[in-house]
Protein backbone atom coordinates (compact mmCIF):
# COMPACT_ATOMS: atom_id res chain seq x y z
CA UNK A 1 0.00 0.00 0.00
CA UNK A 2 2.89 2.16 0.91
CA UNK A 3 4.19 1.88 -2.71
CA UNK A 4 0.90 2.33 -4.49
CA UNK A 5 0.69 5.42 -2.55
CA UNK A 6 4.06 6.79 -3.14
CA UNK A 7 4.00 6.19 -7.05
CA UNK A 8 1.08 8.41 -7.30
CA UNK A 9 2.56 10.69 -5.20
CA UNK A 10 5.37 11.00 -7.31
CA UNK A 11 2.69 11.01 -10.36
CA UNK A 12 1.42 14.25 -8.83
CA UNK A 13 5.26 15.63 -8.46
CA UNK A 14 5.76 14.98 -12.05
CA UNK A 15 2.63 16.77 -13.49
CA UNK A 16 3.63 19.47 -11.57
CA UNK A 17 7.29 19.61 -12.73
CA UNK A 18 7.38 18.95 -16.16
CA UNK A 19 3.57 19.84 -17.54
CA UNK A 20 2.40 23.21 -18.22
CA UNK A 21 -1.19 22.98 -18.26
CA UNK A 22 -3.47 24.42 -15.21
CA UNK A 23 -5.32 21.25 -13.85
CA UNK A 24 -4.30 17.55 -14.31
CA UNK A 25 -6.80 14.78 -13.20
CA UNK A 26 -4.67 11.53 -11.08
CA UNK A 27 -5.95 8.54 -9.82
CA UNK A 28 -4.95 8.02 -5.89
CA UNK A 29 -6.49 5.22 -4.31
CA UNK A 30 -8.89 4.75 -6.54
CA UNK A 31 -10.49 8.28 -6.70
CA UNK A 32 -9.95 10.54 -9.48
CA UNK A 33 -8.62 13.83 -8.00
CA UNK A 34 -7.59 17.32 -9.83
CA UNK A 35 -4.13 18.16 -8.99
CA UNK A 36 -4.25 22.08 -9.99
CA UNK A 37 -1.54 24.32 -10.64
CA UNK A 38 -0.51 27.96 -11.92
CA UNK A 39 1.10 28.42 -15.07
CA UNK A 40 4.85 27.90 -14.45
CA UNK A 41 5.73 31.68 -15.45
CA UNK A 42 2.27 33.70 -15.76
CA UNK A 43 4.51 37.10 -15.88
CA UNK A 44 6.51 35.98 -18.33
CA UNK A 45 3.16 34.33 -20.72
CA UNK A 46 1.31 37.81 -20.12
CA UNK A 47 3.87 40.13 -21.67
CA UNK A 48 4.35 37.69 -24.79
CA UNK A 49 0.61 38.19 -25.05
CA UNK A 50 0.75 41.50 -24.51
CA UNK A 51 3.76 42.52 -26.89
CA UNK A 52 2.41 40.06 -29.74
CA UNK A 53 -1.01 42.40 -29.62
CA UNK A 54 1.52 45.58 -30.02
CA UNK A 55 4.57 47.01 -29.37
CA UNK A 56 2.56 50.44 -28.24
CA UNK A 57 3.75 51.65 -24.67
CA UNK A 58 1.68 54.79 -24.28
CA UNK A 59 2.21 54.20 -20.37
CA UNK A 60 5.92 55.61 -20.91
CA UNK A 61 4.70 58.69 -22.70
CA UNK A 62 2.47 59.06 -19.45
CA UNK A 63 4.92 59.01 -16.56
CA UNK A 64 7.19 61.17 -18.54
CA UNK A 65 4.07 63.50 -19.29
CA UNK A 66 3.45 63.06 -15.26
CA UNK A 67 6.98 64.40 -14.30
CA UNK A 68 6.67 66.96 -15.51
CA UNK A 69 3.70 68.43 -13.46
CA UNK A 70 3.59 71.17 -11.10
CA UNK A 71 1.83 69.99 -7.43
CA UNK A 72 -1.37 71.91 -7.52
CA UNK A 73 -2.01 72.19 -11.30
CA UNK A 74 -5.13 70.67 -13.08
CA UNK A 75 -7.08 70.49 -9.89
CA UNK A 76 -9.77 72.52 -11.65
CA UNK A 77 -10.79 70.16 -13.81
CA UNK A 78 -10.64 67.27 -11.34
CA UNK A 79 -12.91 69.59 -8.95
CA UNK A 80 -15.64 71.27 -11.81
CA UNK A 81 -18.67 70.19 -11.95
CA UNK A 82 -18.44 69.12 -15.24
CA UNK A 83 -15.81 66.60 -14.87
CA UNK A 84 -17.87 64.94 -11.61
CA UNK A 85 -20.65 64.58 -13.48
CA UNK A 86 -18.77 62.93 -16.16
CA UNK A 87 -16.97 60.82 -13.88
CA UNK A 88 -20.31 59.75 -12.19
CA UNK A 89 -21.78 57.80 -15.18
CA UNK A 90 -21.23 54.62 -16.80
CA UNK A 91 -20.86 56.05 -20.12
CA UNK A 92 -20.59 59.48 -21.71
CA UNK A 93 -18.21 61.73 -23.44
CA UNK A 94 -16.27 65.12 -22.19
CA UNK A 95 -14.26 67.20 -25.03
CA UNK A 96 -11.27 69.43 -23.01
CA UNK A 97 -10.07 71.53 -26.59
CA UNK A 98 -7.57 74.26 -25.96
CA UNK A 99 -4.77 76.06 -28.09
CA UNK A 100 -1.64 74.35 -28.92
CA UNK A 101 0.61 74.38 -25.94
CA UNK A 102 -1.87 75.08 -23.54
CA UNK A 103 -0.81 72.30 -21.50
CA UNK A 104 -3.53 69.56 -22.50
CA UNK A 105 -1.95 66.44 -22.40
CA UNK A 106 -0.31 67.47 -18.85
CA UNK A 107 -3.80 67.71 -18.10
CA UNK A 108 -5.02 64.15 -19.61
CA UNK A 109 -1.96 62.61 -17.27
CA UNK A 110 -3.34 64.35 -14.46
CA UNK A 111 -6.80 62.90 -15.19
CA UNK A 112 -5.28 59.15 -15.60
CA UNK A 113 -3.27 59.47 -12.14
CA UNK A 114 -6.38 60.98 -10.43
CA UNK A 115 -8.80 57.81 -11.52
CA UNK A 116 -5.55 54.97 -11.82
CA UNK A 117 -5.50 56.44 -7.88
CA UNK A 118 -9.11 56.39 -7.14
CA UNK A 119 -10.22 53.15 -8.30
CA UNK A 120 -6.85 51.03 -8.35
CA UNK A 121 -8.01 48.96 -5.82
CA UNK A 122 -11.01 48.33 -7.23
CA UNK A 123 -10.91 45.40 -9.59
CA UNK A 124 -14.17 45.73 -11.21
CA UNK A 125 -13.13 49.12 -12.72
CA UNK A 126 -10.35 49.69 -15.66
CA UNK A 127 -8.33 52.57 -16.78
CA UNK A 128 -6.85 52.66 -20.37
CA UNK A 129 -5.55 55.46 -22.37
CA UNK A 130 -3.73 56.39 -25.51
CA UNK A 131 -1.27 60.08 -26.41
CA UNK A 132 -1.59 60.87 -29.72
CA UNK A 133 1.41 62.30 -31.43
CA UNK A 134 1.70 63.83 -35.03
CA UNK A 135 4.46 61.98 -36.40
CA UNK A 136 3.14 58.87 -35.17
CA UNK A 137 1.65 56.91 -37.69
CA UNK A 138 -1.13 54.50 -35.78
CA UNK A 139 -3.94 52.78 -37.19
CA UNK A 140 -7.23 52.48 -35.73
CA UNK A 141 -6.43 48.69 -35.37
CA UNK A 142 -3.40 50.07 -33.75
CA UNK A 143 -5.19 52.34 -30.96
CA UNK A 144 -7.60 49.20 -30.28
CA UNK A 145 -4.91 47.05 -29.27
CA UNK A 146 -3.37 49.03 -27.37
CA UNK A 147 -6.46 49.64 -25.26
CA UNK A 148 -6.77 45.33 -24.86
CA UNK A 149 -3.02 45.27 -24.17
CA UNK A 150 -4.28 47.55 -21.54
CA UNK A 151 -6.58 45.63 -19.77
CA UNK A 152 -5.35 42.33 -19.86
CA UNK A 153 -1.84 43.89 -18.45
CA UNK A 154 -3.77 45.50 -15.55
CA UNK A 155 -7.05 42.72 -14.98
CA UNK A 156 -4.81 39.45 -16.42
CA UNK A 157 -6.25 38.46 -12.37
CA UNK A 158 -9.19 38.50 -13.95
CA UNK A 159 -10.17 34.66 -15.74
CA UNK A 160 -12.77 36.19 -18.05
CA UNK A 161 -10.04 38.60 -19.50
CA UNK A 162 -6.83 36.70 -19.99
CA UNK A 163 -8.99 33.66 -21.18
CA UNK A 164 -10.54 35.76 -23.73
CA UNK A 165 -7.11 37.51 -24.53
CA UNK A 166 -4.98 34.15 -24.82
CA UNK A 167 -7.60 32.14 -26.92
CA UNK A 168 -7.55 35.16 -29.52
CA UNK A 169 -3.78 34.86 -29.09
CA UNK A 170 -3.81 31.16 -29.52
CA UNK A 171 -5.92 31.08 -32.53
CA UNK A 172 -4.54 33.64 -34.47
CA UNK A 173 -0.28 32.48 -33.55
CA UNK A 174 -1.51 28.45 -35.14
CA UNK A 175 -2.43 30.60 -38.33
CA UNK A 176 -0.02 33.11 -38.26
CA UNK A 177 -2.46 35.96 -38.96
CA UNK A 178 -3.39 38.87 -36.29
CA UNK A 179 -6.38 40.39 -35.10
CA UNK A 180 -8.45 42.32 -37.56
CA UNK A 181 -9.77 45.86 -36.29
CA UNK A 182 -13.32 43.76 -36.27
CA UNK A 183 -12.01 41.19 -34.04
CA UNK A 184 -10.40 43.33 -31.69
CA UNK A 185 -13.46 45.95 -31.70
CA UNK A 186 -15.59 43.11 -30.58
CA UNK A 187 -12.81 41.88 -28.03
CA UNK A 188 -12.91 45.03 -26.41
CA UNK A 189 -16.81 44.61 -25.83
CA UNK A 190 -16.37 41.15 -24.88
CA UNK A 191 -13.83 42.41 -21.80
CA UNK A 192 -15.51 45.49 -21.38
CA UNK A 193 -18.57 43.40 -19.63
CA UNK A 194 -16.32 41.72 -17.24
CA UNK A 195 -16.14 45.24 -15.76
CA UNK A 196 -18.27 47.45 -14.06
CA UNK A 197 -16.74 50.43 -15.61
CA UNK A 198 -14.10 51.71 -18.37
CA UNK A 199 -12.69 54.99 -18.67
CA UNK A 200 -11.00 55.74 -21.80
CA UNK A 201 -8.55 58.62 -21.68
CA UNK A 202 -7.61 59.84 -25.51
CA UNK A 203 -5.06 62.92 -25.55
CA UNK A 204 -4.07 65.36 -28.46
CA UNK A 205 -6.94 63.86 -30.58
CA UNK A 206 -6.62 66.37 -33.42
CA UNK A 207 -2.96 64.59 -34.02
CA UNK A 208 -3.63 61.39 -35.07
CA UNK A 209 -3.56 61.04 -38.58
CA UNK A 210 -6.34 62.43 -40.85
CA UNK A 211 -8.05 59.73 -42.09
CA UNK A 212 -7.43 58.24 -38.73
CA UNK A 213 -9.57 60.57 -36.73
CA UNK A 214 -13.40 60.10 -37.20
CA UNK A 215 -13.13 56.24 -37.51
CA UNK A 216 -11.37 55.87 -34.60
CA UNK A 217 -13.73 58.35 -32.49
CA UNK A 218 -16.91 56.25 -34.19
CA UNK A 219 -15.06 52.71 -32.30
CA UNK A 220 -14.80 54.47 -28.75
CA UNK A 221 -18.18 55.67 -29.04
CA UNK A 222 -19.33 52.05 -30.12
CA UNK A 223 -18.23 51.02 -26.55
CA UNK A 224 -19.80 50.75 -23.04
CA UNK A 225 -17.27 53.32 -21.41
CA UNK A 226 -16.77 56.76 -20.43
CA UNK A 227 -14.43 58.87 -22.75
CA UNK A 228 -12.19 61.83 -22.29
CA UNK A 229 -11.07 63.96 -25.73
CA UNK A 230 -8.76 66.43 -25.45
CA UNK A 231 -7.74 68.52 -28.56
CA UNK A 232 -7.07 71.59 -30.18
CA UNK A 233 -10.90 72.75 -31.70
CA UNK A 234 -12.61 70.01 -33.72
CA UNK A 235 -13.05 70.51 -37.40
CA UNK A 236 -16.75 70.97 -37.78
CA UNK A 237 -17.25 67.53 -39.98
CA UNK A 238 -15.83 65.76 -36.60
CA UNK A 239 -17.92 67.84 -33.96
CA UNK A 240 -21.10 67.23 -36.00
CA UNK A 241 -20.36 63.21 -34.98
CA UNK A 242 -20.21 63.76 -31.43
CA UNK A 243 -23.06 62.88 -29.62
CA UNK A 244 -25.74 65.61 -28.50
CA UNK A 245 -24.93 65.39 -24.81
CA UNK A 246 -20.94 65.70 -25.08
CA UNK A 247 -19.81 67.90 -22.31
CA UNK A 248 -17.01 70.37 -23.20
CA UNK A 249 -14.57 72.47 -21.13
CA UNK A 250 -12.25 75.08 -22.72
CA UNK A 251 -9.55 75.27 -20.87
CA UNK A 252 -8.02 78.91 -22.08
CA UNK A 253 -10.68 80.16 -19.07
CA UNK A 254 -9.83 78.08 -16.52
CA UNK A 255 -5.95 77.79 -16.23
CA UNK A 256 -4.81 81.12 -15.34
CA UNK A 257 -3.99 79.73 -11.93
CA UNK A 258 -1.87 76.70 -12.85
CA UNK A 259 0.18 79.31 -14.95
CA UNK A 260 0.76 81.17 -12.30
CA UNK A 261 1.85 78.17 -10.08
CA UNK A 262 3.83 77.08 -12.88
CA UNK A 263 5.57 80.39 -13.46
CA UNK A 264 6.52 80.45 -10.00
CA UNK A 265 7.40 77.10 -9.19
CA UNK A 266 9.98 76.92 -12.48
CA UNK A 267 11.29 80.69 -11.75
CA UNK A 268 12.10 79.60 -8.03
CA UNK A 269 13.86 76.70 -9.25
CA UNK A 270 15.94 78.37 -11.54
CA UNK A 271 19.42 79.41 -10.34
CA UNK A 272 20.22 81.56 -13.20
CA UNK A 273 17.16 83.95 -12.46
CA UNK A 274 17.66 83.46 -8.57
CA UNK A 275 21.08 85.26 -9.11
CA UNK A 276 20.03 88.09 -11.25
CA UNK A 277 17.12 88.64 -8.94
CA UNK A 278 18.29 87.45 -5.32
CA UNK A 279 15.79 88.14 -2.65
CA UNK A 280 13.72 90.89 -4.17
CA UNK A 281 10.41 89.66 -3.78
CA UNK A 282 9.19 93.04 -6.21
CA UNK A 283 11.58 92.05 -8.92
CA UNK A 284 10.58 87.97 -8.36
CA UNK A 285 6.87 89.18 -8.90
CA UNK A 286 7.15 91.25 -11.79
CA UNK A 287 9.27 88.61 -13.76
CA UNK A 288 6.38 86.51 -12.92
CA UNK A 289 3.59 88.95 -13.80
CA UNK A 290 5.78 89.59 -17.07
CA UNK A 291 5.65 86.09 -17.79
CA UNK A 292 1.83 84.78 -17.25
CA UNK A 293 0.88 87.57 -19.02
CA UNK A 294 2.98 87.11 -22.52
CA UNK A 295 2.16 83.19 -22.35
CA UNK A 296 -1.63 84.01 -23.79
CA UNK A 297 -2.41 80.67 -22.09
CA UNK A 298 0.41 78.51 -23.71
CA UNK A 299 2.75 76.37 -21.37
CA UNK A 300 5.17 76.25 -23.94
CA UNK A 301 5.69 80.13 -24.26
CA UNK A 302 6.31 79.91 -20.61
CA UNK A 303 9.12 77.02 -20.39
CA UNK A 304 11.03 79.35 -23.23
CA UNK A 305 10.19 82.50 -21.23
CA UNK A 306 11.84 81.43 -18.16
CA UNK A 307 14.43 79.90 -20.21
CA UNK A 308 15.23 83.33 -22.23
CA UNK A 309 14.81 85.21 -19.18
CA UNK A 310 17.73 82.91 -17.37
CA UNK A 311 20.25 83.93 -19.97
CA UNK A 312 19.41 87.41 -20.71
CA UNK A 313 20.08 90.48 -18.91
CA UNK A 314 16.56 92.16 -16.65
């Protein structure tokens, strides 16, 4: 009995050693019994899912986007009225459109943070988001699979989303083909109901290519989620496609004070200006004043500002 017993126990240590499937069923004394196991490196089989869907890392361009914040800025938004409301539902669209440079994709990071923050320990609740750039060159198929690479990276806890993910993966790797922007379009819905809710975050929208723009916009609005543009003004072809309740914020009349904590925070912290000016508070506010009020509402202006007024005479 002792040996019957110790050959299936080393039956059991073998399935577990040298097999890479989940559950394995083993006779021991007679019973059948389901000896269950994790796959040997689920890390390691995520991120070959998730770089075979796309090589897109828009989570870099965030954190850099992120650094480069001043504490304090964008709390407008997260506080109007119009952005709670928005956040409240389970679906609906808000449009942020500003000039170029007015700092709108430091405000789309600030918006990711503030939810990734609020609901990261909730499970039933996903984040994904995508930074448009103009010499990048992505398809809509591109944009969607970045948004499942998304999910299953963050929910791949979840058996209803990397089951859904790897059997797409699967099928398509025996053919050699990939997802079609069909198949991934009705992925997306297929994960999307595993969730309670889905916030989609798309910066710099009036930068993806052309022919790029209203097709892509059509998808997000296809889905169950809640959407966030922001982009210089819409051409009037691609506002007439937004739905009648879109919410928009412009944010030229709301950010005079995150220029001036920006001003002020990047003028402390420069040692060049702190030289020419040393502790004269007057002289400190009126290169600020100066400043915020040649920027016309552009961030940019501002960072070359400072950085002209750091290596030019007062």
């Amino acid at each position: 009995m002792a040996t019957k017993i110790s050959k299936e126990r080393r039956d059991i240590r073998n399935i577990v050693e040298h097999n890479n499937f989940e559950n394995s069923l083993v006779n021991i004394a007679g019973k059948d019994v389901n000896v269950y196991q994790s796959r040997k490196d689920p890390i390691g089989e995520l991120r070959m899912i998730a770089d075979w869907l796309t090589p897109i890392n828009f989570r870099t361009i965030h954190r850099d986007t992120l650094s480069k914040r001043t504490l304090g800025t964008g709390t407008w938004l997260i506080n109007s009225p119009e952005f709670q409301e928005w956040h409240s539902k389970d679906d609906g669209l808000l449009v942020i459109t500003g000039i170029p440079g007015a700092g709108k994709t430091v405000l789309s990071s600030i918006v990711i943070e503030y939810l990734e923050n609020l609901h990261s320990k909730e499970n039933h609740n996903a984040v994904v988001f995508m930074y448009c750039r103009h010499d990048d060159t992505y398809s809509v198929t591109d944009f969607l699979a970045s948004l499942v690479k998304q999910l299953v990276e963050e929910h791949h806890d979840k058996p209803p989303i990397f089951e859904a993910v790897n059997d797409i993966h699967d099928d398509h790797k025996k053919k050699e083909t990939y997802p079609s922007e069909v198949e991934l379009l009705e992925l997306l819905q297929q994960l999307f109901t595993s969730l309670k809710k889905v916030f989609i975050i798309l910066d710099a929208f009036d930068e993806a290519s052309y022919n790029v723009r209203a097709h892509l916009l059509a998808k997000l609005l296809s889905l169950q989620a809640v959407i966030l543009i922001t982009s210089r003004l819409l051409e009037l072809g691609l506002s007439k496609t937004l739905p009648p309740d879109a919410v928009h914020i412009y944010i030229e009349a709301q950010t005079q004070n995150d220029i001036q904590l920006f001003v002020r925070n990047e003028v402390k912290a420069n040692s060049d200006i702190l030289d020419l000016i040393g502790d004269d508070d007057s002289c400190m506010n009126k290169v600020c004043t100066k400043i915020e009020e040649n920027s016309k509402g552009m961030m940019y202006y501002q960072e070359q500002a400072i950085y002209s007024t750091s290596v030019t005479p007062i």
